[in-house]
Structures are given as C-alpha cells and as structure tokens.
Protein backbone atom coordinates (compact mmCIF):
# COMPACT_ATOMS: atom_id res chain seq x y z
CA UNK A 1 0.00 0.00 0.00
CA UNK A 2 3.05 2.19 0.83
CA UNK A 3 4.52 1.61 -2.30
CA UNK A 4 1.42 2.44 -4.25
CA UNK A 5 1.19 6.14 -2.58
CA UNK A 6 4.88 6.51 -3.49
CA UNK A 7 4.41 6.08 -7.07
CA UNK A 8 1.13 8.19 -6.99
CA UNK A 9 2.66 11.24 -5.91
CA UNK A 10 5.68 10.81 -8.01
CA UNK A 11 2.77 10.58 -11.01
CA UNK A 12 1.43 13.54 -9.28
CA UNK A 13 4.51 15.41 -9.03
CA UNK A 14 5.59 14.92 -12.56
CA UNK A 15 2.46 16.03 -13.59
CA UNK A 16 2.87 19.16 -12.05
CA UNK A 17 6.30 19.51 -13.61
CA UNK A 18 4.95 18.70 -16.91
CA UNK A 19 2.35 21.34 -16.99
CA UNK A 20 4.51 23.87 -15.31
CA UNK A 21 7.20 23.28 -18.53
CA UNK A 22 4.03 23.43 -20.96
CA UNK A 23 2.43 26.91 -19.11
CA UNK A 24 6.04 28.72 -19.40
CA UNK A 25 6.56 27.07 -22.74
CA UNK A 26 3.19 28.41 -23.93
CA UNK A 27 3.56 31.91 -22.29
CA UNK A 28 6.93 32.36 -23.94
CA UNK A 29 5.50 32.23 -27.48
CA UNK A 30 4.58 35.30 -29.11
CA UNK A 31 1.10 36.61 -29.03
CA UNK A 32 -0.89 36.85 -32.35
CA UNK A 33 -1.21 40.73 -32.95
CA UNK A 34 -4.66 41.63 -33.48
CA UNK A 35 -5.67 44.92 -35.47
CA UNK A 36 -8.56 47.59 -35.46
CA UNK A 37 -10.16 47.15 -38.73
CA UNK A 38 -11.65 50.29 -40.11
CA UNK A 39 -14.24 50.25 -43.28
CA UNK A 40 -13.44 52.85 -45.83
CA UNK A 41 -16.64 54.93 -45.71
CA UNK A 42 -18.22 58.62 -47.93
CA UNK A 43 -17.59 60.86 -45.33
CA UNK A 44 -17.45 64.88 -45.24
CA UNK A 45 -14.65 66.03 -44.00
CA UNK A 46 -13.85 69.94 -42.98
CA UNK A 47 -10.79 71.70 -42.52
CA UNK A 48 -12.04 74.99 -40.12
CA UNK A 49 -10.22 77.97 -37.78
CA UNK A 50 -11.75 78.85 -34.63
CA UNK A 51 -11.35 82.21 -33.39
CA UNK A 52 -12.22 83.46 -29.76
CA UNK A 53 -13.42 86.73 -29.17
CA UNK A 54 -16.66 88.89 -28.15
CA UNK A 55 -20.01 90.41 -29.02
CA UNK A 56 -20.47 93.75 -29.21
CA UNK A 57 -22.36 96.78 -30.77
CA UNK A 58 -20.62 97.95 -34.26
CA UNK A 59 -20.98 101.59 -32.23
CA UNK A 60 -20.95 102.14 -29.30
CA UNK A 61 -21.88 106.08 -28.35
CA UNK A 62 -20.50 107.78 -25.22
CA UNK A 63 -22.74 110.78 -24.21
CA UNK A 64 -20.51 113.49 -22.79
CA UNK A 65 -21.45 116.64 -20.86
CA UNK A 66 -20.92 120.33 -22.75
CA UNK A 67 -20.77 121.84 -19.65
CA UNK A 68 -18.66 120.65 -15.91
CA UNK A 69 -20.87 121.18 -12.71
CA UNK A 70 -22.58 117.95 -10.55
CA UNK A 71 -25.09 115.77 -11.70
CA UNK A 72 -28.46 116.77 -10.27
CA UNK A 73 -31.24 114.48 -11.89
CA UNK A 74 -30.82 110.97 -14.00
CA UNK A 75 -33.96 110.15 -15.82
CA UNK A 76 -33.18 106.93 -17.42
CA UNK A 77 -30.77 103.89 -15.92
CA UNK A 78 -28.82 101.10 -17.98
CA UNK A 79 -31.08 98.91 -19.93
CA UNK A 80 -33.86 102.00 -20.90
CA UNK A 81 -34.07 102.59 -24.67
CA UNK A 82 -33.49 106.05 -25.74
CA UNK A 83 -34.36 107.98 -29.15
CA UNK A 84 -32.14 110.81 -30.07
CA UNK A 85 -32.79 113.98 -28.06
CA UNK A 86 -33.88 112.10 -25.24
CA UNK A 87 -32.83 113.94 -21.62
CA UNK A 88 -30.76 111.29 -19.54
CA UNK A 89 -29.28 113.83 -17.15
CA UNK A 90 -29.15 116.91 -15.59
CA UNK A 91 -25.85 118.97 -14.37
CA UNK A 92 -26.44 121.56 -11.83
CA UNK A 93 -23.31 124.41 -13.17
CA UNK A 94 -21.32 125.27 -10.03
CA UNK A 95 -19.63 128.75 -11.47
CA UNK A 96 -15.87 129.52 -11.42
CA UNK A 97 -15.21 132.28 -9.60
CA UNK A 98 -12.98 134.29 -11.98
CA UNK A 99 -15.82 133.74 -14.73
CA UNK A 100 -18.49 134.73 -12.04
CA UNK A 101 -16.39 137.83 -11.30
CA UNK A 102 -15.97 138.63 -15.29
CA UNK A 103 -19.57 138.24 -15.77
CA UNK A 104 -20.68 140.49 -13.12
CA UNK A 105 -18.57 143.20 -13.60
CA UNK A 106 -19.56 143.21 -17.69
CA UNK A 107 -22.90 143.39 -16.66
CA UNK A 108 -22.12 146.75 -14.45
CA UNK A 109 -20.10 147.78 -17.41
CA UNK A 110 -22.74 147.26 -20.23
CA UNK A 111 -25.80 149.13 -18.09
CA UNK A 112 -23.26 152.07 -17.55
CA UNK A 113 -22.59 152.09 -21.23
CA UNK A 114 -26.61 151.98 -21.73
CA UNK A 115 -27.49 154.95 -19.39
CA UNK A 116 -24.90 157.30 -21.00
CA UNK A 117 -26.58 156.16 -24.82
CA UNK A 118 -29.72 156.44 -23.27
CA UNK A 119 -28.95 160.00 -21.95
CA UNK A 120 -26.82 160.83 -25.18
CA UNK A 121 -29.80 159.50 -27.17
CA UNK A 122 -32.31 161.96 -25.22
CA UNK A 123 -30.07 165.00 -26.12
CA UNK A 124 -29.77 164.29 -29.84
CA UNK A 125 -33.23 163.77 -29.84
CA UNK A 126 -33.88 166.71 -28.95
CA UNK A 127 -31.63 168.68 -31.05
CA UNK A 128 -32.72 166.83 -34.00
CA UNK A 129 -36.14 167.81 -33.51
CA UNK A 130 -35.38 171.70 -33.26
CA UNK A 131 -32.83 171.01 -36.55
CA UNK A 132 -29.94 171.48 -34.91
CA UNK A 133 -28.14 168.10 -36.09
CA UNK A 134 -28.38 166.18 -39.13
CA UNK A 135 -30.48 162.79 -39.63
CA UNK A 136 -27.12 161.00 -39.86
CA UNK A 137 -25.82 162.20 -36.22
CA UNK A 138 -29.03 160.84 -34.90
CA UNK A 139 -28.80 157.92 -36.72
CA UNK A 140 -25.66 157.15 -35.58
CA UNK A 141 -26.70 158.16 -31.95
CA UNK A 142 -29.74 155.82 -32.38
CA UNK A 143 -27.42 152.93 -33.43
CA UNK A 144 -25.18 152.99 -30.55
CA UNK A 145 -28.21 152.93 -28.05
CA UNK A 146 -29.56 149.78 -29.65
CA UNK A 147 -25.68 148.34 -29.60
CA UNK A 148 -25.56 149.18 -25.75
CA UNK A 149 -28.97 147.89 -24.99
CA UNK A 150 -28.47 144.72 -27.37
CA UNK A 151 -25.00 144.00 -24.78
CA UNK A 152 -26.90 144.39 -21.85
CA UNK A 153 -28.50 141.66 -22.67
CA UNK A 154 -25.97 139.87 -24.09
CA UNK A 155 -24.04 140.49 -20.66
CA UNK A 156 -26.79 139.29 -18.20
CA UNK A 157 -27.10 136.13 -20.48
CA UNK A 158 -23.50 135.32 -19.88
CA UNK A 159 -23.97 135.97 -16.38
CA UNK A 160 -26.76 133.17 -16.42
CA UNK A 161 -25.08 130.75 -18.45
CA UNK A 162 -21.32 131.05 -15.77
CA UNK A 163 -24.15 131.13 -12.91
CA UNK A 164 -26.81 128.02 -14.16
CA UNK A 165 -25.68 126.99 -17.43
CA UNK A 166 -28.86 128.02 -18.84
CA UNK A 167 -30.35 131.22 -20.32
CA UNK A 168 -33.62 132.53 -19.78
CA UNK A 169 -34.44 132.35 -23.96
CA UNK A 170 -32.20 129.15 -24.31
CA UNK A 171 -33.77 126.79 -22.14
CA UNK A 172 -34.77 124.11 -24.44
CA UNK A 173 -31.24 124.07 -25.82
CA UNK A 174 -29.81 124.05 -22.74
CA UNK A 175 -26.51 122.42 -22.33
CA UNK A 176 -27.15 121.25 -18.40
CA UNK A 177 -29.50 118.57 -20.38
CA UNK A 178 -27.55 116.15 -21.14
CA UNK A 179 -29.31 114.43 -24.49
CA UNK A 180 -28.88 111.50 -25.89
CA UNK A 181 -27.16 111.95 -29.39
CA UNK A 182 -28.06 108.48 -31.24
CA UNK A 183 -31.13 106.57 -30.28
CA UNK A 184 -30.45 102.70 -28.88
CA UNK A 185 -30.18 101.29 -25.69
CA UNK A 186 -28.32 102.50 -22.76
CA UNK A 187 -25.27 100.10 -21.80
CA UNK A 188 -24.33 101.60 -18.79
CA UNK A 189 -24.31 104.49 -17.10
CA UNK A 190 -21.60 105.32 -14.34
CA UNK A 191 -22.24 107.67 -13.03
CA UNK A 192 -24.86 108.85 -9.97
CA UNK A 193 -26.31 111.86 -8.82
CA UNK A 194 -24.30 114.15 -6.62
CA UNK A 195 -20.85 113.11 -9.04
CA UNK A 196 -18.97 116.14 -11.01
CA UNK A 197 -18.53 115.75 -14.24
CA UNK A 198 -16.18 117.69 -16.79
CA UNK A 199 -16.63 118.54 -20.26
CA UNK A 200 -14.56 117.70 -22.96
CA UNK A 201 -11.89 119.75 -23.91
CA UNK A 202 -8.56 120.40 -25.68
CA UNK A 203 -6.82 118.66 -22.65
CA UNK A 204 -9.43 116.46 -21.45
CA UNK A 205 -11.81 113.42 -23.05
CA UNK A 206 -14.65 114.45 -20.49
CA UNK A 207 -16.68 112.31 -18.22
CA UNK A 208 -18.76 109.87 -20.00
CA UNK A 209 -22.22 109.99 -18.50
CA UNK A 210 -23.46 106.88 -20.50
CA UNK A 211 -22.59 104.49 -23.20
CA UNK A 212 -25.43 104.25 -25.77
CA UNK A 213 -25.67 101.12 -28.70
CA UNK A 214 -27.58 100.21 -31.37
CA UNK A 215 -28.03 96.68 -30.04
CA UNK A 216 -29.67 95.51 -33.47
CA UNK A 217 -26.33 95.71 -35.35
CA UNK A 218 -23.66 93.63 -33.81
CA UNK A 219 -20.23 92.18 -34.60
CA UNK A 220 -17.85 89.50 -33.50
CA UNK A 221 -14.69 90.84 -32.72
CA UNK A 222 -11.70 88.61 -32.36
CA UNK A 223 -8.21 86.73 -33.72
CA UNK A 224 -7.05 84.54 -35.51
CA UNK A 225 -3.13 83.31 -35.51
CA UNK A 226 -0.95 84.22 -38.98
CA UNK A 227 -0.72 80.79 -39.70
CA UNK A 228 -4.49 81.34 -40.84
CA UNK A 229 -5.24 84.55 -41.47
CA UNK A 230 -3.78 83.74 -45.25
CA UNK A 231 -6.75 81.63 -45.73
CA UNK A 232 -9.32 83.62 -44.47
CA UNK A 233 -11.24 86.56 -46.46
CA UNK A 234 -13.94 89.07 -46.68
CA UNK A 235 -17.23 87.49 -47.22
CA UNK A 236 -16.47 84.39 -45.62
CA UNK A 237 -19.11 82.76 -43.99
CA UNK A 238 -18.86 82.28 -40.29
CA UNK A 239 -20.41 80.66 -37.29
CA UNK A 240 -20.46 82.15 -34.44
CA UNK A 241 -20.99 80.08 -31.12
CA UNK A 242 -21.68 81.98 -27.66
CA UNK A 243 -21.50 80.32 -24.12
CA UNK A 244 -24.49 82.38 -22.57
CA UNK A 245 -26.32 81.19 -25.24
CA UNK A 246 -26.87 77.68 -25.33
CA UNK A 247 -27.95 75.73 -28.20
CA UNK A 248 -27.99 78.60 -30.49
CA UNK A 249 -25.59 79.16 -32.99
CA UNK A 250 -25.54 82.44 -35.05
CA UNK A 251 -25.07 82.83 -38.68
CA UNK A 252 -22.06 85.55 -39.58
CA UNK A 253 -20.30 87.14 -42.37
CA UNK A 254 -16.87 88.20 -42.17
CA UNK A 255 -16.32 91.72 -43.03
CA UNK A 256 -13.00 92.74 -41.73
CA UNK A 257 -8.86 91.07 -41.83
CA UNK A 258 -6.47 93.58 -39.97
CA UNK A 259 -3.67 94.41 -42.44
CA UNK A 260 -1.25 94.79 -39.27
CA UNK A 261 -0.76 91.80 -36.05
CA UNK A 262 -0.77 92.35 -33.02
CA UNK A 263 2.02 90.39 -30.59
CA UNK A 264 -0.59 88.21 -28.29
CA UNK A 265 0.71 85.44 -25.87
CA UNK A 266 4.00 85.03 -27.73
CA UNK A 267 2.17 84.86 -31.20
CA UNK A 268 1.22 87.27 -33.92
CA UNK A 269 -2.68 87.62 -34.13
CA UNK A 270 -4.64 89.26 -36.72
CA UNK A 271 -8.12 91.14 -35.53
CA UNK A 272 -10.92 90.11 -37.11
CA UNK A 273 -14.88 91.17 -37.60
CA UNK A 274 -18.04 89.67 -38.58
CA UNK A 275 -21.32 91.14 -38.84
CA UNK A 276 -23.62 89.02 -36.96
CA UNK A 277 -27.49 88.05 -37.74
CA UNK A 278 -29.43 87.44 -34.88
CA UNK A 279 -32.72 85.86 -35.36
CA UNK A 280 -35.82 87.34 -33.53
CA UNK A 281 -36.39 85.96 -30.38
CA UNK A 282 -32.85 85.68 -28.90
CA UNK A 283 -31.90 88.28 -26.86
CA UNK A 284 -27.65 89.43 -27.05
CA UNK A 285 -25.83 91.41 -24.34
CA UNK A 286 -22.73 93.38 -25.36
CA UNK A 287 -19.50 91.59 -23.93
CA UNK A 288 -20.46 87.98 -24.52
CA UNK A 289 -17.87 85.64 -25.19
CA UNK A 290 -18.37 83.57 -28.28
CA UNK A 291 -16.11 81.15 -30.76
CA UNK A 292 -16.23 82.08 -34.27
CA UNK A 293 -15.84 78.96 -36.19
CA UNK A 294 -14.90 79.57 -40.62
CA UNK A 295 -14.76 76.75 -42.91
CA UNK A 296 -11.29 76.99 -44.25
CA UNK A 297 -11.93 73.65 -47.23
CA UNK A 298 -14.46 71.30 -47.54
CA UNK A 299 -15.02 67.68 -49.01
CA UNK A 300 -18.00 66.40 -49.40
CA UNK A 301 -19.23 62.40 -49.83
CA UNK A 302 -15.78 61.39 -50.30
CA UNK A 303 -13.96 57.94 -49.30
CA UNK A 304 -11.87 58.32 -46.05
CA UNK A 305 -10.38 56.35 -43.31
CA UNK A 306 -9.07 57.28 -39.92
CA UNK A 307 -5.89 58.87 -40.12
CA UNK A 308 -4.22 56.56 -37.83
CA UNK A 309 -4.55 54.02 -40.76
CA UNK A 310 -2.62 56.20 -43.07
CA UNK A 311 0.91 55.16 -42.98
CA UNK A 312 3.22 58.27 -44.50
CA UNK A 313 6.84 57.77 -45.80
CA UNK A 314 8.17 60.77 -47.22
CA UNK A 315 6.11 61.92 -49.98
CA UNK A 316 4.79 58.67 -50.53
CA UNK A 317 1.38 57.41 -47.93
CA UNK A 318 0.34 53.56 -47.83
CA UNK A 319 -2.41 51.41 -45.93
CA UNK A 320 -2.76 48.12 -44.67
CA UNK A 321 -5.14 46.49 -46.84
CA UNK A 322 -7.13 43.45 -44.91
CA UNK A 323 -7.27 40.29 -47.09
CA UNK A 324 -8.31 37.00 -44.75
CA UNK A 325 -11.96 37.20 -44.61
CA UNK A 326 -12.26 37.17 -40.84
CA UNK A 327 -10.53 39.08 -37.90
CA UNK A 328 -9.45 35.63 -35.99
CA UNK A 329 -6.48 35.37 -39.11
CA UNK A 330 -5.72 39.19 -39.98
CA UNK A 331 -3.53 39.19 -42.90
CA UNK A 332 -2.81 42.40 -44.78
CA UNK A 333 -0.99 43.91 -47.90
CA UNK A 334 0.51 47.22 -47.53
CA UNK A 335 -0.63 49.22 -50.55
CA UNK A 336 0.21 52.90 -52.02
CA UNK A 337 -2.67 55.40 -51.49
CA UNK A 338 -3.53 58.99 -52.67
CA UNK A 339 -5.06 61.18 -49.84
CA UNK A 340 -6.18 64.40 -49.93
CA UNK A 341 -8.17 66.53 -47.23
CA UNK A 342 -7.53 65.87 -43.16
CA UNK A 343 -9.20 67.24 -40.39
CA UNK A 344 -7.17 65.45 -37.43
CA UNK A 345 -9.61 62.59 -37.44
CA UNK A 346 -10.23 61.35 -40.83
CA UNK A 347 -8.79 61.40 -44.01
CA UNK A 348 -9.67 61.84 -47.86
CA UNK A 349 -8.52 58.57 -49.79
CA UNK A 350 -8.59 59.86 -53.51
CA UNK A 351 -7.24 56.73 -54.91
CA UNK A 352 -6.11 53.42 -54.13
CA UNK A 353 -8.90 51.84 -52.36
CA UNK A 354 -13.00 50.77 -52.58
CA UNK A 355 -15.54 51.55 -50.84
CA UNK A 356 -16.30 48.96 -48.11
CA UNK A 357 -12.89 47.54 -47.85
CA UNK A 358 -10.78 47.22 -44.62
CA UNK A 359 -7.78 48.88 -43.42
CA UNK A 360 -5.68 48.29 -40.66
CA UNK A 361 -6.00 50.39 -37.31
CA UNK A 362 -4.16 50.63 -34.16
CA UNK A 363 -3.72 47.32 -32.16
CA UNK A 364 -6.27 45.67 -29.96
C-alpha cells in the first residue's frame, strides 16, 4: 500500500512539472497581434479655424457733458431705450469764480454804457427835432443805443449761463441737459447723482455719462493666428458660437482682416470682424464671449479612413489592406494610397482603395 502512494505522488509530481514546462513554454511564445479594422466609408470632411473673441455693438456712443458742474437728476438707468434727443441727465453748473467775477462786472459795465446812450440818445433827440443836427448824427446816436442795450442783454445772459448753465431764452437748448445723441439702448451708465462731471476739452476726453448702442447691429470681434489669417477673407461665412447662449448658434459674415498683427501670448494675431445676424427671439448682451468657427476647405461624400490608418513615408502614404476574410487570421498587404483633405480625425482617400474595404488600425 506504501509503495502504491509513493508512485502516486511521483505521477502527481511529474504532472505538475509537466504542466509547469508546458504553461512557461506556452507563455513564452509570441502573441498573435490583433488589429482595429476600419471600413473605408463617404464621409465629409472639414478643414475649419476657430477664433475666440466677443459680441459687441458695431458703435458704441458715449454721451458726454458740454458743460462741468454735478449731476443733479438721471432720468433713465442702464437697460432703458433712448431715441435721439432724449434727456438722460441733468448737471447743476457750479460757477468759477474768476468767470463769475468777469460776468458780473460786464454786466455793471454794459448798463453804464446803456445809461450814458440812453442820456446821449435823449439830447440828440432833442436837437434833432429843433434842426440842430443832421439825420445821420441821430442815426448814428440811435445805433449805438440799440448796440448798448443789445450788450446788456448779451451780458446778463453770460452771467446766467457762468451762474446756471442756462439762459432765460435758451432753455430748451440748454446744455445742463444732457441728451442722448443716437437713439439705442443705454449700456451703462456710471455715473450717480451728486458726481462732477467735466466737459470735454482740448486737454481732457470728459466724463462719459453713458454708453449708448444700437443693439440691433452687432459684430464679432476677435483673432485669428498668422498661420491662418492667409486663408481667411472678406465674405467668408462664419459661425459664431456663444456660451451664454446655449444651443444657439448664429449665422455671420466676415467683413473685416487687420492688415497689421498684433504680438498676443507670444504669437502674432490678426483682428478680425463679422457682422452678426441674430434671429428674432434671442436676446444678445454686449461683452459675450463667443467662438467664431470659418470653414477653411471642404469635401463632401468622399472615401476616407481614420488617419491613424494612413501610414506616410516621405512623400509617398500607404495602408494596410485586410485580405483573410475574418478578424481571428488578420492578414494584410501594404498598398500605395492617394489622400487628400484631413481634419485630425479622418482622411480623404482619392485613390487606391473601394468603398467597403478594410484597413488596418491601431492594435487591440
């Protein structure tokens, strides 16, 4: 009995060595390569730039003051539409002192010139009506009356305009109503009541009491890099692709290349513009940031594989052409192709292969 469990496990134990020989044996072999197989298929395929940029107004109107003092009133707030003419603000004038000073004292000047014409007017009156001076003195007499009376007036309106901004005849052109020039809607407006405000000048732009837009006529404004911008031209059609705005894509022409680059992030950029066509219904703020997406070349309903299929030598590209009829035995001839378009995925076969036929792809 002894001697029969010795030669079982020796059985047993040379079984175990056999298998162990025939598992490493095995393992040591090469492994069959298996291959992706990819169909060559019509495709489209579409060479395109995308540019970043923004949305915003093709004008955008800053209404300055013509006069500095504080802002009194607002009557409309960011967001209001506006015609032309429209009063957005008021400026209360707070006078200069020298100016206040000038003004006064050529108003105490004038009405001391206009009493003496008055009186010198009284006398030649007088002696023209006894004969004792000619038409022409009187005339003359008469004409410097109405010249002293006319800058009485035109002194105490001075006065009014350093004192208020505003004359007494002049008030519905006064300049401490600040109007709106174009009509559109109000973007912003920053300032409040109580601020001063300056008006424009030889040495100063003047505070901008709101920015007014046409919000019915809007661009895209970005760039693209000068590897592109070759490619590109007026008239192009674009897409244009804003974040706020999802599911929506806008239709686009491109109007505007910028002869000159400007150094961005290392790399020469070229501005670009497109007029935009927004569809009723969808509502666009100024300032949104949107993609701009032009069709550089296009192929349409033509044969293509992957481009990891595409083997390229030089000037020369070949495939891996599957011949067994099933994937368990993949055997392939390496043929010459002809490709054309790419877009990073796929790739334009213009000659070499069918329709329906199998290439080789990456490994499994």
């Amino acid at each position: 009995m002894k001697k029969f469990l010795k030669i079982a496990l020796l059985v047993l134990l040379g079984l175990i060595v056999l298998g162990t020989f025939a598992f490493l044996y095995q393992k040591s072999q090469p492994a069959e390569e298996l291959y992706e197989l990819h169909k060559v298929e019509k495709a489209d395929i579409t060479i395109s730039t995308v540019a970043t940029g923004r949305v915003e107004p093709r004008d955008e109107v800053q209404i300055k003051p013509q006069i500095s003092g504080i802002i009194s009133e607002l009557y409309k707030q960011a967001g209001d539409m506006v015609n032309q003419g429209d009063i957005i603000a008021k400026v209360k004038v707070i006078p200069d002192m020298g100016q206040l000073n000038a003004a006064e004292s050529r108003v105490r000047l004038a009405q001391m010139s206009k009493a003496q014409a008055e009186t010198d007017l009284e006398r030649m009156q007088q002696l023209y009506e006894k004969k004792l001076v000619s038409a022409e003195e009187y005339e003359k007499t008469l004409l410097a009356t109405k010249q002293a009376r006319e800058e009485v007036k035109s002194a105490v309106d001075n006065l009014q305009i350093v004192k208020e901004g505003i004359t007494t005849n002049g008030a519905n052109m006064s300049s401490t109503l600040i109007r709106a020039t174009v009509s559109g809607l109000i973007l912003d407006i920053p300032v409040k009541v109580g601020n001063s405000v300056v008006m424009s000048n030889t040495f100063n732009d003047g505070t901008t009491i709101a920015y007014v837009a046409n919000m019915n006529d809007l661009i895209f404004r970005g760039n693209v890099d000068e590897t592109e911008v070759g490619r590109i031209y007026e008239g192009l059609p674009v897409r244009i692709k804003i974040g706020a705005v999802e599911g929506n894509e806008l239709d686009a022409t491109l109007e505007y290349v910028s002869p000159k680059s400007i150094a961005q992030g290392g790399a020469n950029q070229f501005e670009i513009k497109a007029a935009i066509r927004v569809p009723e219904g969808i509502t666009i703020r100024s300032g949104y940031s949107a993609n701009a997406t032009m069709v550089l070349n296009k192929a349409e309903g033509v044969l293509s594989v992957p481009e990891n299929a595409v083997e390229f030598q030089g000037d020369s590209t070949f495939v891996y052409l599957h011949k067994s009829g099933n994937n368990s035995e993949q055997i392939f001839e390496r043929i010459p192709v002809k490709t054309g378009l790419s877009d990073g995925a796929r790739i334009e076969i213009k000659s070499g292969l069918k329709e329906g036929q199998e290439v080789r792809g990456l490994k499994k």
